[in-house]
N, C-alpha and C. Protein backbone atom coordinates (compact mmCIF):
# COMPACT_ATOMS: atom_id res chain seq x y z
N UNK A 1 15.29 -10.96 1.92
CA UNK A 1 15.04 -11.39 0.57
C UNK A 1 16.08 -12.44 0.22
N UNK A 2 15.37 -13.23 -0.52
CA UNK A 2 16.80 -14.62 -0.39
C UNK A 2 17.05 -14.58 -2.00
N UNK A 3 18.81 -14.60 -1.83
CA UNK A 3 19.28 -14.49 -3.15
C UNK A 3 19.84 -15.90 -3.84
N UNK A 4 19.96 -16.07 -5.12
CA UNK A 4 19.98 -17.20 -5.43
C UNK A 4 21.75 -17.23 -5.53
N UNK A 5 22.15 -18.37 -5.84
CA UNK A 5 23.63 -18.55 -5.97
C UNK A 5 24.55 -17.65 -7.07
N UNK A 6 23.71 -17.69 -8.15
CA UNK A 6 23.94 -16.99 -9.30
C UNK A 6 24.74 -15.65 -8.84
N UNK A 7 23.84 -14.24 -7.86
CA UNK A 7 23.91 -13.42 -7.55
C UNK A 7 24.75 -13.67 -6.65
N UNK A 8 24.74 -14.39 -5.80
CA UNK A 8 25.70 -14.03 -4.43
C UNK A 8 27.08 -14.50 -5.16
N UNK A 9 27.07 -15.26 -6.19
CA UNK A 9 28.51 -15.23 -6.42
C UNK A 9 29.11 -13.99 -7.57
N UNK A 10 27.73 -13.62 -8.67
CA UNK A 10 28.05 -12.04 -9.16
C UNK A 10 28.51 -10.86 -7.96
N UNK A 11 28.20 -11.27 -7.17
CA UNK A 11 28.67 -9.75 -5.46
C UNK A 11 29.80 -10.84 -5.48
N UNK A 12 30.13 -11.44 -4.97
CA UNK A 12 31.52 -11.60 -5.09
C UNK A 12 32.59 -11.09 -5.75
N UNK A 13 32.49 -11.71 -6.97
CA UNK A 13 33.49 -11.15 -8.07
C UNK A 13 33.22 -9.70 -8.21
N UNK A 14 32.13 -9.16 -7.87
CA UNK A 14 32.52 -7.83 -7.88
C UNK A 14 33.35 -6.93 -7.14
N UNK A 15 32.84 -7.53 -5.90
CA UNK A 15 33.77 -7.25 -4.31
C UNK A 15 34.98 -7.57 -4.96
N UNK A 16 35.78 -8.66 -5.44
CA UNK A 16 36.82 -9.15 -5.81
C UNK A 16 37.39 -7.50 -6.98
N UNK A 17 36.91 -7.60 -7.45
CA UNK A 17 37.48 -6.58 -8.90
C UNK A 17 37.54 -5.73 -7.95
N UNK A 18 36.61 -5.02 -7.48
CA UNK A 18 36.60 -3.76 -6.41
C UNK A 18 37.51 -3.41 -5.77
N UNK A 19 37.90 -4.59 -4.58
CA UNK A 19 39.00 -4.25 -3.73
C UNK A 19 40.45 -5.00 -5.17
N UNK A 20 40.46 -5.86 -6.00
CA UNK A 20 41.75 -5.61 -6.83
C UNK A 20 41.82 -4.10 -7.78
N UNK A 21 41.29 -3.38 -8.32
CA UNK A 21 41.34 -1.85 -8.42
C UNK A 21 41.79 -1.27 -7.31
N UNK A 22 40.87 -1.30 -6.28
CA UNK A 22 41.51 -0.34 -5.46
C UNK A 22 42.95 -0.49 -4.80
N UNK A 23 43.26 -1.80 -4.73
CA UNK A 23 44.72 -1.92 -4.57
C UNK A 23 45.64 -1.66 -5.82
N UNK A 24 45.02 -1.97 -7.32
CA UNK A 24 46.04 -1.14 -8.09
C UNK A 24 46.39 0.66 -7.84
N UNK A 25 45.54 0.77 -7.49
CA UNK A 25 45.29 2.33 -7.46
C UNK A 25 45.71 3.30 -6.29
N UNK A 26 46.25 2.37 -4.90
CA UNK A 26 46.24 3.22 -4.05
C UNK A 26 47.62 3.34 -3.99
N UNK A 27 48.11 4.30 -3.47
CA UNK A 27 49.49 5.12 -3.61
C UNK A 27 50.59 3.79 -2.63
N UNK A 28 51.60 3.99 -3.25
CA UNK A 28 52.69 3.33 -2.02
C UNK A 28 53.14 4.35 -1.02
N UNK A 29 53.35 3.42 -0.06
CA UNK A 29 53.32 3.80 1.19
C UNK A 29 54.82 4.48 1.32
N UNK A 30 55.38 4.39 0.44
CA UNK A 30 57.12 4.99 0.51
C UNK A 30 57.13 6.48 -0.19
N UNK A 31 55.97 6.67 -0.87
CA UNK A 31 55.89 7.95 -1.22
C UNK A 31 55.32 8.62 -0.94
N UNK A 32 56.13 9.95 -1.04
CA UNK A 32 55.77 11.14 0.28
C UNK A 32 54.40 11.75 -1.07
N UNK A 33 53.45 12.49 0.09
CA UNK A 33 52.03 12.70 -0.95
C UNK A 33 52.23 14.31 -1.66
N UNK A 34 53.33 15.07 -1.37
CA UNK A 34 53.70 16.14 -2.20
C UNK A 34 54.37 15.71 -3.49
N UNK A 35 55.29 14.59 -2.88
CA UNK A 35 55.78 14.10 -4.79
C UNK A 35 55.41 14.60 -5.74
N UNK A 36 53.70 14.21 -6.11
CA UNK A 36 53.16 14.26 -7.47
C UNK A 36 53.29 15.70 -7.50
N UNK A 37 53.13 16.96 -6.76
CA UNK A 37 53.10 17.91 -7.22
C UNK A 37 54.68 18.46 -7.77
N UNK A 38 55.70 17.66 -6.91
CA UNK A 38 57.20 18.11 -7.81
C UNK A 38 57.18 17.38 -9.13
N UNK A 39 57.02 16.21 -9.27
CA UNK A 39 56.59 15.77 -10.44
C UNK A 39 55.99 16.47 -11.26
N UNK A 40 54.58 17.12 -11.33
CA UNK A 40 54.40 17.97 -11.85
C UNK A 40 55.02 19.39 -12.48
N UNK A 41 55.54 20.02 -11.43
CA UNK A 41 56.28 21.26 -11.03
C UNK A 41 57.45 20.90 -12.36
N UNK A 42 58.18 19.63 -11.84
CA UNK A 42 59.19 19.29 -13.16
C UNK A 42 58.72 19.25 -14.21
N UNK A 43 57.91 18.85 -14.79
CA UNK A 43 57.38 18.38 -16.06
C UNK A 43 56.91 19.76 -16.80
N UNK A 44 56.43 20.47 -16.14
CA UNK A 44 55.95 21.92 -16.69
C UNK A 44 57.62 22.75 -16.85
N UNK A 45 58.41 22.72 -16.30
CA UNK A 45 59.67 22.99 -16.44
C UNK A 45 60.04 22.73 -17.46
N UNK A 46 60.56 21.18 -17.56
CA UNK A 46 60.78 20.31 -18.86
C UNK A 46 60.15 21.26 -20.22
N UNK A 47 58.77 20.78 -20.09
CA UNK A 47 58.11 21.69 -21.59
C UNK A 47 58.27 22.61 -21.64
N UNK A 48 58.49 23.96 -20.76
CA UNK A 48 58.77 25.21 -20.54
C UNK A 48 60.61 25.12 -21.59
N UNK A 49 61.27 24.45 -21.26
CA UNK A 49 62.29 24.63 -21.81
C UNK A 49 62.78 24.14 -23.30
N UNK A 50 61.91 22.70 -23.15
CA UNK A 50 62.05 22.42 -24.30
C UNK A 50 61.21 22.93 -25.31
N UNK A 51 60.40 22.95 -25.35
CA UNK A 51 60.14 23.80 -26.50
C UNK A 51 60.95 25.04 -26.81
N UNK A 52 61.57 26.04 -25.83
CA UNK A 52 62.41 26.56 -26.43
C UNK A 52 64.11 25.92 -27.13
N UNK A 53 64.32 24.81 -26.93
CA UNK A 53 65.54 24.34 -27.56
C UNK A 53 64.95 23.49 -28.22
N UNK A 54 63.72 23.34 -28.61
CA UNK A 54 63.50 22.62 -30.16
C UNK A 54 63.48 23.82 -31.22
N UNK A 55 62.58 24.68 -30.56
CA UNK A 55 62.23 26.21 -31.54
C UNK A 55 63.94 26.67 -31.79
N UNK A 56 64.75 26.44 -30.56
CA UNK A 56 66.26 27.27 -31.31
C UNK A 56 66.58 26.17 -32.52
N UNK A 57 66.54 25.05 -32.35
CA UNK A 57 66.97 23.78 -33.21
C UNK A 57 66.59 24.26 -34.43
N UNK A 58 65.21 24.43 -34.23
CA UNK A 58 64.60 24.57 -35.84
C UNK A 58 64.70 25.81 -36.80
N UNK A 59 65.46 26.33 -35.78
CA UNK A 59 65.12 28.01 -36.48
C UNK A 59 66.74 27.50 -36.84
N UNK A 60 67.41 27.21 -36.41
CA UNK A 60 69.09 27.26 -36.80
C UNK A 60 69.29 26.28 -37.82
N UNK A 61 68.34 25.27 -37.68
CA UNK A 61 68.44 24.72 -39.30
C UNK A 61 67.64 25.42 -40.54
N UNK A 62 66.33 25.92 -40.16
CA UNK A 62 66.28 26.69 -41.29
C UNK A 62 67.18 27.86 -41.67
N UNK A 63 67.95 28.61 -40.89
CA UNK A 63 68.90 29.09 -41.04
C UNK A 63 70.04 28.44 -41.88
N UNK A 64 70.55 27.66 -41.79
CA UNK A 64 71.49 27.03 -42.46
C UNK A 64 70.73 26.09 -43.93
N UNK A 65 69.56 26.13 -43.90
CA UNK A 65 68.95 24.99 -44.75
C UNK A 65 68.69 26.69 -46.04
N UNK A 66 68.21 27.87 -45.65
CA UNK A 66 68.07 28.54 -46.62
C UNK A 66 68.60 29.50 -46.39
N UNK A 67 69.92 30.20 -45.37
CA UNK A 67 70.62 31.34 -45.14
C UNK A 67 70.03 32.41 -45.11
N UNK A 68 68.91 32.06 -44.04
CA UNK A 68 68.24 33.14 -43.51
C UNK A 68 69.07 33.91 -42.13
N UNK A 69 70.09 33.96 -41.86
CA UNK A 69 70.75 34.67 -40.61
C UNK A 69 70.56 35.59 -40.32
N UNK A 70 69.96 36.19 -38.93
CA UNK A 70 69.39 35.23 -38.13
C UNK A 70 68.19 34.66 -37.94
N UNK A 71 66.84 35.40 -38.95
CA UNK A 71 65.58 35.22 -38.74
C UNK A 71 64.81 34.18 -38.56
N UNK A 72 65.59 32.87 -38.71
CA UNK A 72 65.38 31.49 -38.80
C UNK A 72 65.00 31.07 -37.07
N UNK A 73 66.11 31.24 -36.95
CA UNK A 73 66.75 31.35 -35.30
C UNK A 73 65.85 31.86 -34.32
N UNK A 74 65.74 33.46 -34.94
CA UNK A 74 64.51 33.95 -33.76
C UNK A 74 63.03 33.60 -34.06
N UNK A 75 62.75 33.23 -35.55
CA UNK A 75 61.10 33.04 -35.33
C UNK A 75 61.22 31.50 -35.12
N UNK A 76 62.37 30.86 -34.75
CA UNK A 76 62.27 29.35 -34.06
C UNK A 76 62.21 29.56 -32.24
N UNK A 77 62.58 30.74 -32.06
CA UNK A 77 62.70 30.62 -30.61
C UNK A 77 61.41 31.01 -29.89
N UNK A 78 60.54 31.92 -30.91
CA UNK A 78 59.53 32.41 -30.48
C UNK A 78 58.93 31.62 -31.01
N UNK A 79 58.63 30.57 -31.44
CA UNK A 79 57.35 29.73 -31.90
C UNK A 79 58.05 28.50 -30.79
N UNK A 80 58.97 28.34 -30.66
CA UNK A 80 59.52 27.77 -29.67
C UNK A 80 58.65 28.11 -28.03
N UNK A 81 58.68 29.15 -27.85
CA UNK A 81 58.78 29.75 -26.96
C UNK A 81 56.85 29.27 -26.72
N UNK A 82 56.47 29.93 -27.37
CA UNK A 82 54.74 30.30 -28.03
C UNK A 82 54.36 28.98 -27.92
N UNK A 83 54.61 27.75 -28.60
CA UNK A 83 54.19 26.51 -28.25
C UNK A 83 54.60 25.57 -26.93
N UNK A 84 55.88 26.05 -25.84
CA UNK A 84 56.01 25.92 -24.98
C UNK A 84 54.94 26.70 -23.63
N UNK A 85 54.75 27.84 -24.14
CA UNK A 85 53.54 28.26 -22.97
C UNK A 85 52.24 27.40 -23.01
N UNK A 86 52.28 27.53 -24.33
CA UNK A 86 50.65 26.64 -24.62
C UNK A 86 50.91 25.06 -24.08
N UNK A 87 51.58 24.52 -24.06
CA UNK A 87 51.71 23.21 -23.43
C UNK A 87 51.62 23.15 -22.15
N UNK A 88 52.67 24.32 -21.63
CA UNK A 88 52.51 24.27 -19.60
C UNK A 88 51.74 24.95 -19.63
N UNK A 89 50.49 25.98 -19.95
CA UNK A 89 49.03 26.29 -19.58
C UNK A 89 47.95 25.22 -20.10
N UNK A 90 48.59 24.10 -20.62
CA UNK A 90 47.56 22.58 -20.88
C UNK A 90 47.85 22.25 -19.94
N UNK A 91 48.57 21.47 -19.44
CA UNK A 91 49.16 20.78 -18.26
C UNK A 91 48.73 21.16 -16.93
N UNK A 92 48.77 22.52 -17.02
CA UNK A 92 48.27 23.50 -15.84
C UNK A 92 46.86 23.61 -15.53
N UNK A 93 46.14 23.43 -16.62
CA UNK A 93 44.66 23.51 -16.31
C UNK A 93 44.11 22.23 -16.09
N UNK A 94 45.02 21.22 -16.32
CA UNK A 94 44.59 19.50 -16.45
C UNK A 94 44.91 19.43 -15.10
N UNK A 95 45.80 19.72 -14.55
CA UNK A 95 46.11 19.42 -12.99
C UNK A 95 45.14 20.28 -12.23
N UNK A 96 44.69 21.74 -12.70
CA UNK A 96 44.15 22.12 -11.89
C UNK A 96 42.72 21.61 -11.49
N UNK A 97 41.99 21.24 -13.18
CA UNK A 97 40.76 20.59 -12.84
C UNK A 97 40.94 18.77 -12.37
N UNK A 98 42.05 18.37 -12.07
CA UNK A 98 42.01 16.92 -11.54
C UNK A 98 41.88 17.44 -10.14
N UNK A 99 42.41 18.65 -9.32
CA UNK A 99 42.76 18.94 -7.88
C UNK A 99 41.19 19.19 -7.81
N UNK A 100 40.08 19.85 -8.65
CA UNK A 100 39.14 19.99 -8.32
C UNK A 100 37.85 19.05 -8.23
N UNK A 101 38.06 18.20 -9.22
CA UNK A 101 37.62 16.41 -8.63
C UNK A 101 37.63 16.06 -7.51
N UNK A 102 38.93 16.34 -7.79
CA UNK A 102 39.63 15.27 -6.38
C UNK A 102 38.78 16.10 -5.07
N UNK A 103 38.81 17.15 -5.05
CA UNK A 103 38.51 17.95 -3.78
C UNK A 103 37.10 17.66 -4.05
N UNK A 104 36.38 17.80 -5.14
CA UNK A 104 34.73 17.55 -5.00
C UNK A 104 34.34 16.66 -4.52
N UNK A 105 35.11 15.15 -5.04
CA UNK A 105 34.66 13.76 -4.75
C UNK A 105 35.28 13.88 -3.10
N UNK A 106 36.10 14.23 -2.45
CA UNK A 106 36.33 14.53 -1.15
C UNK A 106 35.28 15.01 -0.69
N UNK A 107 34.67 16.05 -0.95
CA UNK A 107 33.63 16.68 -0.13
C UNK A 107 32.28 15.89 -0.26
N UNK A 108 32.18 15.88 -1.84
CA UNK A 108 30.62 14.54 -1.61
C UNK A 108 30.50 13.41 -0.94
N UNK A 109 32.39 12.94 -0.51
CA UNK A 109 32.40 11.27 0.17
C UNK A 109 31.54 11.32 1.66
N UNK A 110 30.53 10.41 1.81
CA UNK A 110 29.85 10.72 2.97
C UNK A 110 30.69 10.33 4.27
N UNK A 111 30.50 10.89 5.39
CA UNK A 111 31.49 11.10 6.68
C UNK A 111 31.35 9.04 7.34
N UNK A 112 32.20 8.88 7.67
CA UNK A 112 31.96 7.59 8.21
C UNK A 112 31.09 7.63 9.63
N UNK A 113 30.22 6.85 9.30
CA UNK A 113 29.40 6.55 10.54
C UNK A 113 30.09 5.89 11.70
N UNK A 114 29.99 6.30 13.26
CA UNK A 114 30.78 5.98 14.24
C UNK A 114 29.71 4.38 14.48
N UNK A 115 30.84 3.59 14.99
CA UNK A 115 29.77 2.07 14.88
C UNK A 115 29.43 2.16 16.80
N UNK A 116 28.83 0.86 17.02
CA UNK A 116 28.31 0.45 18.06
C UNK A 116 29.62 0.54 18.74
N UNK A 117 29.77 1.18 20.18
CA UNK A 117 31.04 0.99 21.08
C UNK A 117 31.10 -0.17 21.70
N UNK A 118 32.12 -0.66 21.94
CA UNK A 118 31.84 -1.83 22.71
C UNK A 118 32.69 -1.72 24.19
């Protein structure tokens, strides 16, 4: 089927965008492919903690802001605490359903066809 110029140069630029995405996108070669999961691993840490030293923060100023000692303190550590789980069980289920993409679109990718030997 013969294509006119128009089209063969629209497949171009597409080819073009195509392979420039996929080179934004593909990992460097200096990083090891467990990384992202310490990355991760840290970051759920991070929120794990901080939220409890914002919740102490806040409870110790309402403490001092209306001389509530100590009740300020502890219902800051436990709402502290309470909005820190809920963040690393967000985080946790976002990674878990990206691992399950990732593994689906793995399994739907069709197997490469072996070419002509020469």
């Amino acid at each position: 089927m013969p294509t006119s110029p128009d089209q063969d140069r629209a497949v171009s630029d597409l080819t073009a965008r195509a392979d420039a995405l996929a080179k934004r996108t593909a990992r460097p070669e200096g990083i090891a492919p467990h990384s992202a999961a310490v990355n991760q691993a840290y970051r759920i840490v991070v929120e794990l903690f901080g939220g409890v030293l914002i919740g102490l923060a806040l409870g110790f100023g309402v403490d001092r802001l209306f001389g509530t000692n100590p009740w300020g303190l502890i219902g800051g550590v436990l709402a502290g605490f309470a909005l820190a789980v809920y963040m690393a069980r967000r985080t946790a289920n976002r990674l878990m359903a990206q691992a399950a993409a990732e593994q689906a679109a793995a399994e739907a990718a069709p197997a490469p066809r072996p070419g002509p030997q020469s």
